[in-house]
C-alpha atoms as a PDB file:
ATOM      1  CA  UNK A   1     -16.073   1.593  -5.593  1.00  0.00           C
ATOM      2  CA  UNK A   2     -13.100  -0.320  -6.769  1.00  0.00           C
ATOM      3  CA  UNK A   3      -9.287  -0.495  -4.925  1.00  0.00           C
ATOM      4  CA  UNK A   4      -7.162  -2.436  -6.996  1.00  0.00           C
ATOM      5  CA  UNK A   5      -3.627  -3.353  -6.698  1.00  0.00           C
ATOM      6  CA  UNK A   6      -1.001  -4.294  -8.869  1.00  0.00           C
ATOM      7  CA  UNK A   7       3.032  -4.844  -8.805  1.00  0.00           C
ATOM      8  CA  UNK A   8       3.160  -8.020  -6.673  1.00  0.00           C
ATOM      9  CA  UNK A   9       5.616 -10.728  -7.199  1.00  0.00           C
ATOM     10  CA  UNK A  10       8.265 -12.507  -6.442  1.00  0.00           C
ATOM     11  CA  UNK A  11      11.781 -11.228  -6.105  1.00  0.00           C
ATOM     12  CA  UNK A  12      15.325 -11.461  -4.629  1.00  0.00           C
ATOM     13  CA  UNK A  13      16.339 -10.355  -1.340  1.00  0.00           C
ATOM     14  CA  UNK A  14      17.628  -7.110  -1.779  1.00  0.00           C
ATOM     15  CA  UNK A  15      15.417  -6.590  -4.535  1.00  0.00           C
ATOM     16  CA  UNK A  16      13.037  -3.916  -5.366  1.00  0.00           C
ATOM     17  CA  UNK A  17       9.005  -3.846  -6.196  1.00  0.00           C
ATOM     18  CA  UNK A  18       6.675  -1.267  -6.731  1.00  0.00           C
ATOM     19  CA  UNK A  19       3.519  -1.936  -5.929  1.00  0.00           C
ATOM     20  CA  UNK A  20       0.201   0.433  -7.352  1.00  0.00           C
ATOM     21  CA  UNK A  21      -3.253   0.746  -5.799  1.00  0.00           C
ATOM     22  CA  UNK A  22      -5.453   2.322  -8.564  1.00  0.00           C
ATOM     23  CA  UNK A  23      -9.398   3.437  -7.255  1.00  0.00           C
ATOM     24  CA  UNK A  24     -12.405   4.203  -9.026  1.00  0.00           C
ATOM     25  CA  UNK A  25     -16.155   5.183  -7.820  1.00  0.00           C
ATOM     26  CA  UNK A  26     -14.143   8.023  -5.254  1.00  0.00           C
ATOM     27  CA  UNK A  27     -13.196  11.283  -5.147  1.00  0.00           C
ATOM     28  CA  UNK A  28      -9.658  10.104  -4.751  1.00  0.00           C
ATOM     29  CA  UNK A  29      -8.093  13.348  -3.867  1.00  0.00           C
ATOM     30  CA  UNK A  30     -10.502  13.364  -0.561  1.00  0.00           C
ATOM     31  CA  UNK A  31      -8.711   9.773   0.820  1.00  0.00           C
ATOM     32  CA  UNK A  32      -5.936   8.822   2.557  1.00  0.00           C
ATOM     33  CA  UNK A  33      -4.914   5.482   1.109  1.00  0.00           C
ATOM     34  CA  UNK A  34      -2.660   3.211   3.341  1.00  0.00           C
ATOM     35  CA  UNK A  35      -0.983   0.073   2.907  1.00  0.00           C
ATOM     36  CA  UNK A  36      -1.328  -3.039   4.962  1.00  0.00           C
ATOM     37  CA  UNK A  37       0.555  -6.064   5.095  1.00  0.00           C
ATOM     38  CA  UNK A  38      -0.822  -9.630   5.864  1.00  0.00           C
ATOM     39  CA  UNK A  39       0.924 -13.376   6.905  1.00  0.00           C
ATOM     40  CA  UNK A  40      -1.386 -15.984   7.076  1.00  0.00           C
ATOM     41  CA  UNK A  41      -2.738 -16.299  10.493  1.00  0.00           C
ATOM     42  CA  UNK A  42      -1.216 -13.273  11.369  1.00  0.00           C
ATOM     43  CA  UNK A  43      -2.381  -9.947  12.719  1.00  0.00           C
ATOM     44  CA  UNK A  44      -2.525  -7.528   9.914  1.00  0.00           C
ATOM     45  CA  UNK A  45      -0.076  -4.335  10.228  1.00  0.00           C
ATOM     46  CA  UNK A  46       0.286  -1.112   8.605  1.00  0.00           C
ATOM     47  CA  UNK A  47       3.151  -0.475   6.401  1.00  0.00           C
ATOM     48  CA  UNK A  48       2.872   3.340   5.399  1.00  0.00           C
ATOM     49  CA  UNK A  49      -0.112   5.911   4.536  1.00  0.00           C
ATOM     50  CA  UNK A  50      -0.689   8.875   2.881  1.00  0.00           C
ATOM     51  CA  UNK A  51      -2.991  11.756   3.457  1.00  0.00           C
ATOM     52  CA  UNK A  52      -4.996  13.754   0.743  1.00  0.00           C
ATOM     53  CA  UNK A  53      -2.455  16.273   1.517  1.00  0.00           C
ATOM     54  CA  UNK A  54       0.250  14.610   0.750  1.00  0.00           C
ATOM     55  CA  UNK A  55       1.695  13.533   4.209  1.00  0.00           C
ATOM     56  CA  UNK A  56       3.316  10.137   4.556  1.00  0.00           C
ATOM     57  CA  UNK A  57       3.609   7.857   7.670  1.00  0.00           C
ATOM     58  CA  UNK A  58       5.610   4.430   7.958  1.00  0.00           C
ATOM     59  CA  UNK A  59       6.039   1.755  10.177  1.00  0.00           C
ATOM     60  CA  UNK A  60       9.037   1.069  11.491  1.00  0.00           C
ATOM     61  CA  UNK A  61      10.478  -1.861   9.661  1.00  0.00           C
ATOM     62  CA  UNK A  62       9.298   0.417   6.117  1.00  0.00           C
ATOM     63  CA  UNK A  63      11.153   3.345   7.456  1.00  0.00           C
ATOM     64  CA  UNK A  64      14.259   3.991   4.922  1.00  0.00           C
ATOM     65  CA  UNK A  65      13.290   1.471   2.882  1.00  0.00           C
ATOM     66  CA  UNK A  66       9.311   1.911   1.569  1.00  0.00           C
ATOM     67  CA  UNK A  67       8.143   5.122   0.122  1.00  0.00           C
ATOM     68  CA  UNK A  68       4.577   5.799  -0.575  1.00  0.00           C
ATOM     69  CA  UNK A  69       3.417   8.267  -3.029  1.00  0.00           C
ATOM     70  CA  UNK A  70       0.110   9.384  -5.088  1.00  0.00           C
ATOM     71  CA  UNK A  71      -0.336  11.062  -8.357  1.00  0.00           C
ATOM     72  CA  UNK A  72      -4.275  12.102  -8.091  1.00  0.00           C
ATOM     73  CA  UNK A  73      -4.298  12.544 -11.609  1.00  0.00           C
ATOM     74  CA  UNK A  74      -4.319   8.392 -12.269  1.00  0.00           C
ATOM     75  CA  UNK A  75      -6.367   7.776  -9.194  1.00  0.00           C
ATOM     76  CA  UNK A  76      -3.036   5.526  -7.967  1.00  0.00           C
ATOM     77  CA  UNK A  77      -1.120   5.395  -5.000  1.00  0.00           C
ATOM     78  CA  UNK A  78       2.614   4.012  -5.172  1.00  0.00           C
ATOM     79  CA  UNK A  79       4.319   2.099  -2.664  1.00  0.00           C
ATOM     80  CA  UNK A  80       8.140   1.359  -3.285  1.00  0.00           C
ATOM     81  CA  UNK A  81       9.870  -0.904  -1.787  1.00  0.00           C
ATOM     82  CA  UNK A  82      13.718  -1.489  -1.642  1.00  0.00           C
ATOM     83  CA  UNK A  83      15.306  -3.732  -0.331  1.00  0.00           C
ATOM     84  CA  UNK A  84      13.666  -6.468   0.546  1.00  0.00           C
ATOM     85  CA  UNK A  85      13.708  -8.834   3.000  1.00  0.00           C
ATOM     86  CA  UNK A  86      12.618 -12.286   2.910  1.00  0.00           C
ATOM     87  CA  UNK A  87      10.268 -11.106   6.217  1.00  0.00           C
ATOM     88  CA  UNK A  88       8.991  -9.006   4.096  1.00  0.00           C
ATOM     89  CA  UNK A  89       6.670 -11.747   2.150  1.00  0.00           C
ATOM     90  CA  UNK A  90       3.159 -11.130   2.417  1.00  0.00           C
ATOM     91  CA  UNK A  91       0.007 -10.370   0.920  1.00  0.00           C
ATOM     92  CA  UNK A  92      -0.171  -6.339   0.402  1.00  0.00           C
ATOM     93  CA  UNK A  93      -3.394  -4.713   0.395  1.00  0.00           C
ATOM     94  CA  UNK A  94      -4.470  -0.831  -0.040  1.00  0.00           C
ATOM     95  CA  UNK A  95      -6.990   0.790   1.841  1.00  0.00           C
ATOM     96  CA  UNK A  96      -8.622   3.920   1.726  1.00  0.00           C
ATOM     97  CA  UNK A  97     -10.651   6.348   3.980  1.00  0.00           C
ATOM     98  CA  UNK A  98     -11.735   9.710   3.937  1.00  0.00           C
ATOM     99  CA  UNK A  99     -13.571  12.088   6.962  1.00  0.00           C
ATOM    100  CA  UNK A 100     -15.050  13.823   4.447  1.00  0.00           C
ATOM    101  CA  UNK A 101     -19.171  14.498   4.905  1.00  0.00           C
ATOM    102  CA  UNK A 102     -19.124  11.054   6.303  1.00  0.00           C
ATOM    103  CA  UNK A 103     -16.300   8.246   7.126  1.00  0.00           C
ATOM    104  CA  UNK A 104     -15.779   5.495   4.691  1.00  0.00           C
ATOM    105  CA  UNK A 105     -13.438   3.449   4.216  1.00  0.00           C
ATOM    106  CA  UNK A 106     -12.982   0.906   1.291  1.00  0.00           C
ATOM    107  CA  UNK A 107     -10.268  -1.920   0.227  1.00  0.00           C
ATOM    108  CA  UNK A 108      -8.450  -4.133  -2.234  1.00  0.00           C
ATOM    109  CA  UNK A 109      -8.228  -7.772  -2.575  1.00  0.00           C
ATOM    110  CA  UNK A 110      -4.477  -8.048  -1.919  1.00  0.00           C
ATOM    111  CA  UNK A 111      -1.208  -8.582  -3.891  1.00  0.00           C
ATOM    112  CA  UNK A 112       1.127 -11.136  -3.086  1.00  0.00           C
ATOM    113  CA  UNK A 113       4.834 -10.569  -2.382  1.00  0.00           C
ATOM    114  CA  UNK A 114       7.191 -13.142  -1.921  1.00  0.00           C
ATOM    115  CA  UNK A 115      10.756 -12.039  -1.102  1.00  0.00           C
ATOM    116  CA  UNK A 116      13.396 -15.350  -1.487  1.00  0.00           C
ATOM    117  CA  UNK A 117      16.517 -15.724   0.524  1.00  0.00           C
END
């Protein structure tokens, strides 16, 4: 099982990234995939999921701004991000879980974002 992501970078406040997590080894369409944002020595915090059906949840500072979206087809999951804001900057990492027979849950290795003032 693979989660990779993709899209990181560094860009302008005000600026716009889209980041991709692309999985292998699952049955993609079973998992919810959510995003999670990291600062260094900082708790971890969700930034927005999606469920195999389709329904989307965000956090409140991604609310307006983020949109997450999946296309089962490419195994990928799309977060968007307008924007930005320098508080933004973190490493971005994709998760996904599924209820399915059993719970499992897998992740990525991160993508860094770096938003400049």
């Amino acid at each position: 099982v693979q989660l990779v992501e993709s899209g990181g970078g560094l860009v302008q406040a005000g600026g716009s990234l889209r980041l991709s997590c692309t999985a292998s080894g699952i049955s993609f369409s079973y998992f919810s995939i959510h995003w999670y944002r990291q600062v260094a020595a900082k708790q971890r915090e969700l930034v927005a999921s999606i469920t195999s059906r389709g329904n989307t949840d965000y956090f409140d500072s991604a609310k307006g701004r983020f949109a997450i979206s999946r296309d089962n087809a490419k195994n990928t999951v799309y977060l968007q991000m307008n924007s930005l804001k320098p508080e933004d900057t973190a490493v971005y990492s994709c998760a996904a879980d599924t209820y399915s027979a059993s719970y499992r849950n897998y992740w990525g290795q991160g993508t860094q974002v770096t938003v400049s003032s």
